[in-house]
Structures are given as C-alpha cells and as structure tokens.
Protein backbone atom coordinates (compact mmCIF):
# COMPACT_ATOMS: atom_id res chain seq x y z
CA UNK A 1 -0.41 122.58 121.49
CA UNK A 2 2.66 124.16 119.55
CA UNK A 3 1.47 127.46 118.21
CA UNK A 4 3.81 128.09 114.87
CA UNK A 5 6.25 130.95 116.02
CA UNK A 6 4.42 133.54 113.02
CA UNK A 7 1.09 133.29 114.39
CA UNK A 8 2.49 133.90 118.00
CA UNK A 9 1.77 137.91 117.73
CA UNK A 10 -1.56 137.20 116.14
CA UNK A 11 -2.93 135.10 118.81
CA UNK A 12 -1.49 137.12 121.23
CA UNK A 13 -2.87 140.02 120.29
CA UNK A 14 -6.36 138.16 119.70
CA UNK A 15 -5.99 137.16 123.70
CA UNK A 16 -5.06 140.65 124.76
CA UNK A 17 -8.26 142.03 123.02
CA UNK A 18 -9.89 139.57 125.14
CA UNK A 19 -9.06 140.87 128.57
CA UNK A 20 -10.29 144.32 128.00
CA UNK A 21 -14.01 142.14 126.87
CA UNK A 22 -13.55 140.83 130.16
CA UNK A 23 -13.42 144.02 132.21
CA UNK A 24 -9.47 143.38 133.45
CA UNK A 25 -6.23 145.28 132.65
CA UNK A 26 -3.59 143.68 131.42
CA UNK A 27 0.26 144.48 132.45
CA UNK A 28 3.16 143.66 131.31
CA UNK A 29 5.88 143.99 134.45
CA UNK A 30 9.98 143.41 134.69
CA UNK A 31 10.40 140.89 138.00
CA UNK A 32 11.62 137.41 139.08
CA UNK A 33 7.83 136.67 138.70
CA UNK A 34 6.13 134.27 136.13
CA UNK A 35 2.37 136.43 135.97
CA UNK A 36 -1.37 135.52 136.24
CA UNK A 37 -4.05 136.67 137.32
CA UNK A 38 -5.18 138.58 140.16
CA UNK A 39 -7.58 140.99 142.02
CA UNK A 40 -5.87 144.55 143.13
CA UNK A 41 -8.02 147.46 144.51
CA UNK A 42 -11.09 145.69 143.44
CA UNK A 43 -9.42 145.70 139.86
CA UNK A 44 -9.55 142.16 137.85
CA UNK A 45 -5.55 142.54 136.83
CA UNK A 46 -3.42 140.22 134.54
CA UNK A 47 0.52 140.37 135.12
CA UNK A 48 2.89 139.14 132.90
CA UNK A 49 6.43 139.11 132.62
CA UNK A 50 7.47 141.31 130.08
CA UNK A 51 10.81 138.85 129.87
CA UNK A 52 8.60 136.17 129.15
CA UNK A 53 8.79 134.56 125.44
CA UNK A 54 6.03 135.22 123.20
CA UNK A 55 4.82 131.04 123.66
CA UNK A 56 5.23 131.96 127.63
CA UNK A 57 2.70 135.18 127.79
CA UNK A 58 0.05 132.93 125.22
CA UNK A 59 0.65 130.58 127.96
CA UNK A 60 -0.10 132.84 131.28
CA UNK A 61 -2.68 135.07 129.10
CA UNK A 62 -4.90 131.57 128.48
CA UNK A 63 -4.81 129.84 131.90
CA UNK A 64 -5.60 133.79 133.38
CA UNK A 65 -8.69 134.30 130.86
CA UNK A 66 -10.00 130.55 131.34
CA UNK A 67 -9.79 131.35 135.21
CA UNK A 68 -11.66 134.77 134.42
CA UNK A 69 -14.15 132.87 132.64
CA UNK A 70 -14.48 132.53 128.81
CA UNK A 71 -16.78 129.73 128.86
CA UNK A 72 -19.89 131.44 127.82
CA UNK A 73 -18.15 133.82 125.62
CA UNK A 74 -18.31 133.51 121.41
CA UNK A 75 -14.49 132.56 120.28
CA UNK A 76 -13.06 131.16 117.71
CA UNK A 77 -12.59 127.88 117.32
CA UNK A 78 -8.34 128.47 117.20
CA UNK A 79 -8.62 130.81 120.06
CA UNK A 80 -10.75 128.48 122.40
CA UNK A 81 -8.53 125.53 121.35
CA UNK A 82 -5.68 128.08 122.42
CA UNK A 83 -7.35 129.05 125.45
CA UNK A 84 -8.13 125.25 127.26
CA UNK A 85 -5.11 123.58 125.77
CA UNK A 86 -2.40 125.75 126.75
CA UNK A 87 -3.89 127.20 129.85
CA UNK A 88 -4.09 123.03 131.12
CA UNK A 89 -0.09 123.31 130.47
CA UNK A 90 0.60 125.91 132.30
C-alpha cells in the first residue's frame, strides 16, 4: 500500500493516538536502529528512529500496534487497511 505523501502526517498521527489507547509509550530515538516494539521495565514501549522517513515510522508504528493487538479494537476502515497491509511489509 502507497500512502500519498500528504496524508503521511495524518495517518501518522492517527497511529500515534493509537499507542497511548493501547497503554504503550511511544519514542522516537537517534541510533543505527530500525524500531519496534518492545517490553522495558514492565513498560509496553514503541521505538522508532527519529531518522526514519515519514512512510518508514507508518511502517514500524503498524507492524508494532498489530503485534500489540488491534484486532478487537474499532478503526477505521483506512487505518486498519494501514495497519495489516503495511505492517505485512515490514
């Protein structure tokens, strides 16, 4: 799925209002690192790199919330086709 480059932000910001549904933190890092998801301190925590492109973090943000489970959560249609489509590329 090829997200047009203007509705980037918007569906990124749609998926970052997700995380905090979901109980994680989300943080954007500088490293030789691509990001995902992880548990820290008992602390459900999404990394990503803050290098990253804007289609790279919509990328790394899906695959993390589909492994965080989404599945039984109301989305939109654009943001679950967002969610299982790009999250099976990355």
């Amino acid at each position: 799925m090829k997200i047009k480059e203007k509705e980037l932000e918007e569906t990124l910001q749609e998926l970052k209002a997700l995380v905090g549904q979901l109980g994680a933190t989300l943080r954007f890092e500088k490293g030789n690192f691509k990001g995902g998801y992880c548990i820290l301190h008992d602390s459900k925590v999404i990394v990503i790199n803050r290098m990253a492109n804007q289609q790279r973090k919509v990328m790394i943000l899906s695959a993390a919330l589909k492994e965080l489970g989404v599945d039984k959560m109301y989305l939109s249609p654009k943001i679950r086709e967002v969610i299982d489509e790009m999250a099976e590329v990355n």
